[in-house]
C-alpha atoms as a PDB file:
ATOM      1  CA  UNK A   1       2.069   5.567  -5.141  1.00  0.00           C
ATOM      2  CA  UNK A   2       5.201   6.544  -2.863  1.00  0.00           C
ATOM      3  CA  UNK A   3       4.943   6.148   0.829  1.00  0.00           C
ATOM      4  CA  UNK A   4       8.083   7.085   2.390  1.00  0.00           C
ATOM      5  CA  UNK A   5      10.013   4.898   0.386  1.00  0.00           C
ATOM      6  CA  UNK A   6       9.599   1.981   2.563  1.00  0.00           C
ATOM      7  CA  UNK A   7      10.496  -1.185   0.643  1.00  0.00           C
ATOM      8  CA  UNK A   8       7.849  -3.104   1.799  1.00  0.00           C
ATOM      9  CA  UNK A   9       5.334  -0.880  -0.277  1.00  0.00           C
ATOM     10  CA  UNK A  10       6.717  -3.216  -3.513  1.00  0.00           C
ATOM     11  CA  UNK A  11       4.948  -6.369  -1.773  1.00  0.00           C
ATOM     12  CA  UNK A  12       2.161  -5.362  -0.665  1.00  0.00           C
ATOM     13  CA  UNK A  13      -1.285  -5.279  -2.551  1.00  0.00           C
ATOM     14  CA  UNK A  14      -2.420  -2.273  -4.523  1.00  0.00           C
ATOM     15  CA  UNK A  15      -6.194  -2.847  -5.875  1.00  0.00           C
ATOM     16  CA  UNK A  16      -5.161   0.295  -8.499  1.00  0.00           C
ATOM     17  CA  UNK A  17      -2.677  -1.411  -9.982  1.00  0.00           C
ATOM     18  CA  UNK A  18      -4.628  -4.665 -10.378  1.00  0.00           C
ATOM     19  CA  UNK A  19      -2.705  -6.448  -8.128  1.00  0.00           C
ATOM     20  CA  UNK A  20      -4.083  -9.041  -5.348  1.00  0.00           C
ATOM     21  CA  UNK A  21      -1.643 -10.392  -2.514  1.00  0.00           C
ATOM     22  CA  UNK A  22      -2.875 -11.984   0.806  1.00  0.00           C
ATOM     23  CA  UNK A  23      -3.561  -9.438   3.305  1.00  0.00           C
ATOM     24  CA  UNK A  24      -0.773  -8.556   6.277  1.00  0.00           C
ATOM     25  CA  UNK A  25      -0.592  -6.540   8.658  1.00  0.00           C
ATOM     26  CA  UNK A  26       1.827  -4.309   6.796  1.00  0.00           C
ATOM     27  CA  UNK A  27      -0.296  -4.014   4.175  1.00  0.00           C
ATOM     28  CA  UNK A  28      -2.970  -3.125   6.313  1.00  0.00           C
ATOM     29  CA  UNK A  29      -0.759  -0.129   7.643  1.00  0.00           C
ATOM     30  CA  UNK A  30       0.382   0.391   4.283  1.00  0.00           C
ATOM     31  CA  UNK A  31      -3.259   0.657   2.706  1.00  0.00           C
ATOM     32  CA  UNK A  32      -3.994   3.469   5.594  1.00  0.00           C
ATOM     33  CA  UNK A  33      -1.164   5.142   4.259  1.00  0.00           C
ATOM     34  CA  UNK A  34      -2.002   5.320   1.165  1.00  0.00           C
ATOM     35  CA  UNK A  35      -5.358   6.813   1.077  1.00  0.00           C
ATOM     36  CA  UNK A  36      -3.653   9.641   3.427  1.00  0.00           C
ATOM     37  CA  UNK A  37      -1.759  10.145   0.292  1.00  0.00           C
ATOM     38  CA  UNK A  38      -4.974   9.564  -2.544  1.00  0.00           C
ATOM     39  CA  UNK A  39      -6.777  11.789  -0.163  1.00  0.00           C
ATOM     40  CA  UNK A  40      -4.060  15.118  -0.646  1.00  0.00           C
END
């Protein structure tokens, strides 16, 4: 998944790719992002 490449995409959590990190903000604003982009 690309979001604008904004770096902090690489640490944040991505259930899709199996991965599990403690949940930020960021990622928060990040996951919103990203089903914008799953959704197109």
């Amino acid at each position: 998944v690309r979001i604008s490449g904004n770096p902090t995409m690489k640490k944040c959590s991505f259930p899709a790719a199996g991965l599990s990190f403690p949940k930020t903000e960021v990622q928060e604003e990040i996951g919103e992002e990203d089903r914008k982009q799953m959704e197109k």
